[in-house]
N, C-alpha and C. Protein backbone atom coordinates (compact mmCIF):
# COMPACT_ATOMS: atom_id res chain seq x y z
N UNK A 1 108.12 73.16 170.19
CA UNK A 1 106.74 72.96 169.76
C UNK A 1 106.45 71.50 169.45
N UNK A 2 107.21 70.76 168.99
CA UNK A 2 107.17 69.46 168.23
C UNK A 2 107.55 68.43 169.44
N UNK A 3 108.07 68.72 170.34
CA UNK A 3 108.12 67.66 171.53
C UNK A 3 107.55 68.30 172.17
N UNK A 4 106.21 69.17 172.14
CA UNK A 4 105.35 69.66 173.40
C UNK A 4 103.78 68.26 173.41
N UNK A 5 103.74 67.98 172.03
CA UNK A 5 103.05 67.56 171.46
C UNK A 5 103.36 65.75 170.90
N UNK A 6 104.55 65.91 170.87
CA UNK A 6 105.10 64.05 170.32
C UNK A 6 106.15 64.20 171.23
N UNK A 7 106.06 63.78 172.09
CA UNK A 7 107.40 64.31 172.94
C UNK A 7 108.49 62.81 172.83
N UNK A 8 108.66 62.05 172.11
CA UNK A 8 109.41 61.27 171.51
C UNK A 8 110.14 61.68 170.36
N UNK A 9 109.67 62.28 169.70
CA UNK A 9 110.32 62.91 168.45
C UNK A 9 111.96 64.39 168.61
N UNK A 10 112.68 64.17 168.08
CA UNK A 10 114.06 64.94 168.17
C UNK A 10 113.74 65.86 167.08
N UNK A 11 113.29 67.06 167.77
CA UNK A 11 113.29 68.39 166.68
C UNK A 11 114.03 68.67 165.36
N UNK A 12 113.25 68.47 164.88
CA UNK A 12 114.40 69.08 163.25
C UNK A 12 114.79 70.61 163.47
N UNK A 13 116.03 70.60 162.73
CA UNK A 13 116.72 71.86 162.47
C UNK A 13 115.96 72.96 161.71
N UNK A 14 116.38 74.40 161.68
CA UNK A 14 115.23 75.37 160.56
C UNK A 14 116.08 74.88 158.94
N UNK A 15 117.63 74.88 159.15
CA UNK A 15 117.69 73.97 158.27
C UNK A 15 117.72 72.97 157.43
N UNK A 16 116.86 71.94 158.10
CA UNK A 16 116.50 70.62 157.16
C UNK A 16 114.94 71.35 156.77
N UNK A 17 114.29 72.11 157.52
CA UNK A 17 112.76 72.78 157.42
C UNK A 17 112.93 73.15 156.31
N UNK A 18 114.10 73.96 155.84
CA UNK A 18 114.30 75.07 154.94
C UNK A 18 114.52 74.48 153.64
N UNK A 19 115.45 73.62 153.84
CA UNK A 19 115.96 72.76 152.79
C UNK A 19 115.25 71.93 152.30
N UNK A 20 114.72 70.77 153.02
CA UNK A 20 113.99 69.58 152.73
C UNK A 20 112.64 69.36 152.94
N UNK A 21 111.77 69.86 154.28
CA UNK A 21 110.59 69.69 154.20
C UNK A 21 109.41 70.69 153.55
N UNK A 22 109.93 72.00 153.85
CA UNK A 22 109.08 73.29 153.15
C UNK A 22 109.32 72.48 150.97
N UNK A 23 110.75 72.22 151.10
CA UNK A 23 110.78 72.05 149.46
C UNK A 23 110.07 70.89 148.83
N UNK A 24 110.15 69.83 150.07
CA UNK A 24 109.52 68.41 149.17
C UNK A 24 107.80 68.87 149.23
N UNK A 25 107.32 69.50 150.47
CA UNK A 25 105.92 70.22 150.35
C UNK A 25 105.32 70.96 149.16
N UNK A 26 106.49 71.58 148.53
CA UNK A 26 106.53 72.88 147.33
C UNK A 26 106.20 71.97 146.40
N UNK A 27 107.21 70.80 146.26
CA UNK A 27 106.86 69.95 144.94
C UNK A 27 105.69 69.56 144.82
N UNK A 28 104.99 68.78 145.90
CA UNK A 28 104.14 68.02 145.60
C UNK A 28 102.82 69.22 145.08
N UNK A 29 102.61 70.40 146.07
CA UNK A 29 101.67 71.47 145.41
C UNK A 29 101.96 71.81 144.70
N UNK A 30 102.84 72.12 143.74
CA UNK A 30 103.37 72.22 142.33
C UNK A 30 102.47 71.18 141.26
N UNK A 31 103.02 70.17 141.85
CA UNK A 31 102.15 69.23 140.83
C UNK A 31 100.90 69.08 140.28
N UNK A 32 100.25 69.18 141.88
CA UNK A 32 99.13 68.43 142.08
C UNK A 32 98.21 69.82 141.51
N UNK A 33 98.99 71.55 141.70
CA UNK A 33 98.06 72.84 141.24
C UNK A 33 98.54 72.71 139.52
N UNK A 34 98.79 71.99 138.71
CA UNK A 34 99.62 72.07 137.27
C UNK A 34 98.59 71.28 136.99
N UNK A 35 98.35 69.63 137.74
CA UNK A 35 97.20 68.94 137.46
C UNK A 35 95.71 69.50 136.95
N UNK A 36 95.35 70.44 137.79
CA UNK A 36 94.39 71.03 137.85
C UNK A 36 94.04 72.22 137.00
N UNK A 37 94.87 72.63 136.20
CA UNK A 37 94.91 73.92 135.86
C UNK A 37 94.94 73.67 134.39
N UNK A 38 95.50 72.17 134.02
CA UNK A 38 95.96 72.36 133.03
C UNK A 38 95.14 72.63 131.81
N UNK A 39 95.45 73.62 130.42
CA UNK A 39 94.13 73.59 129.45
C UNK A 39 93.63 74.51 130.05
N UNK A 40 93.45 75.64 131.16
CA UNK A 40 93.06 76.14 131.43
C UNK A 40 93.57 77.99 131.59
N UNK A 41 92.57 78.71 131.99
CA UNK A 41 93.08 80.41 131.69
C UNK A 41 93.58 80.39 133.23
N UNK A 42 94.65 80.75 133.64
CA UNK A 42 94.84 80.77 134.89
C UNK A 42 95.81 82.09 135.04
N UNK A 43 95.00 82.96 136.14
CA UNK A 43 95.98 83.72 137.12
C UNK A 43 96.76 83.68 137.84
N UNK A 44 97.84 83.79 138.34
CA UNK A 44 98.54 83.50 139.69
C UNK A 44 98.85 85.14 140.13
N UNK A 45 98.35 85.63 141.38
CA UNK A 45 98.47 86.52 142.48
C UNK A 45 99.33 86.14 143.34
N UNK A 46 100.60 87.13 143.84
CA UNK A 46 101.18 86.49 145.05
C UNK A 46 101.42 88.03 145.37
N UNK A 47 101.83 87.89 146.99
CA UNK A 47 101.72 88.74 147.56
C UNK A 47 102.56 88.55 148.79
N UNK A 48 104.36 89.86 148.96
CA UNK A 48 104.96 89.45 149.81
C UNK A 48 105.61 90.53 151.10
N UNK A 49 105.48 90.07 152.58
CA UNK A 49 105.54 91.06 153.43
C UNK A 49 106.36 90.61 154.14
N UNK A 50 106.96 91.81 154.83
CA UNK A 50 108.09 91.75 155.79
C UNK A 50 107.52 92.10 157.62
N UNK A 51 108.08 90.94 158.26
CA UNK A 51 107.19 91.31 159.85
C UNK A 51 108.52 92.46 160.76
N UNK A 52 108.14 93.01 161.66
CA UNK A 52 108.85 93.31 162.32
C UNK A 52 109.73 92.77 163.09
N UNK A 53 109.55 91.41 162.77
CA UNK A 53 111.31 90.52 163.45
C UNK A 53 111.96 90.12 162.22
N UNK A 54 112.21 90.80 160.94
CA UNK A 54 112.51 90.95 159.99
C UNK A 54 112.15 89.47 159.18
N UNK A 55 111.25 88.38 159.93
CA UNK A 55 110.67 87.49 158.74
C UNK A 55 110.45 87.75 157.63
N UNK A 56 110.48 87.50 156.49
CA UNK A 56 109.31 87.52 155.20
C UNK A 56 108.91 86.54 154.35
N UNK A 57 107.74 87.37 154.54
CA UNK A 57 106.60 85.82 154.15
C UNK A 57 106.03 85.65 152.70
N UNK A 58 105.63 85.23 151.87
CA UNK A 58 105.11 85.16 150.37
C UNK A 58 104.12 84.12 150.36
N UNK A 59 103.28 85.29 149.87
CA UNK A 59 101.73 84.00 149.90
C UNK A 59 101.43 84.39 148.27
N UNK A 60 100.85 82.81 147.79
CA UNK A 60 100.57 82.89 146.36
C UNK A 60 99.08 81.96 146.37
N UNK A 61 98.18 82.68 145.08
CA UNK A 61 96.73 82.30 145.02
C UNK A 61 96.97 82.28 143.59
N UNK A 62 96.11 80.85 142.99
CA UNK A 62 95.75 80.52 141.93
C UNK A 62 94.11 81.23 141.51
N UNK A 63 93.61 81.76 140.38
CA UNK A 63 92.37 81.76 140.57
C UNK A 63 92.34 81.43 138.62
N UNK A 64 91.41 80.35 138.38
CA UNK A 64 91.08 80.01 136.56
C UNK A 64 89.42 80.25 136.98
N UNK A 65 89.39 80.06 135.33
CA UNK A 65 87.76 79.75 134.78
C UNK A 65 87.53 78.64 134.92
């Protein structure tokens, strides 16, 4: 997918994805949703499913006043 499109670029592994880019991503929305929230009444909803190529996925929603 990533050299269909930058076709100079050498594909990353699912494990550097897994390890390093999904996590340094996590941090920064961590922060930046703590920023926002803070002092505040906040819910967090998450919600997690399994596909039939045995993926599973976890999706999470903030909702405050």
């Amino acid at each position: 997918f990533l050299s269909e499109f930058v076709p100079s670029t050498c594909p990353f592994s699912q494990k550097t994805l897994t390890n390093h880019l999904i996590s340094s991503a996590l941090s920064v929305l961590r922060v930046e949703s703590h920023a926002k929230v803070v002092g505040r009444i906040v819910t967090l909803y998450t919600n997690g499913w399994s596909a039939s190529n045995f993926h599973h996925f976890q999706g999470f929603s903030i909702t405050t006043e």
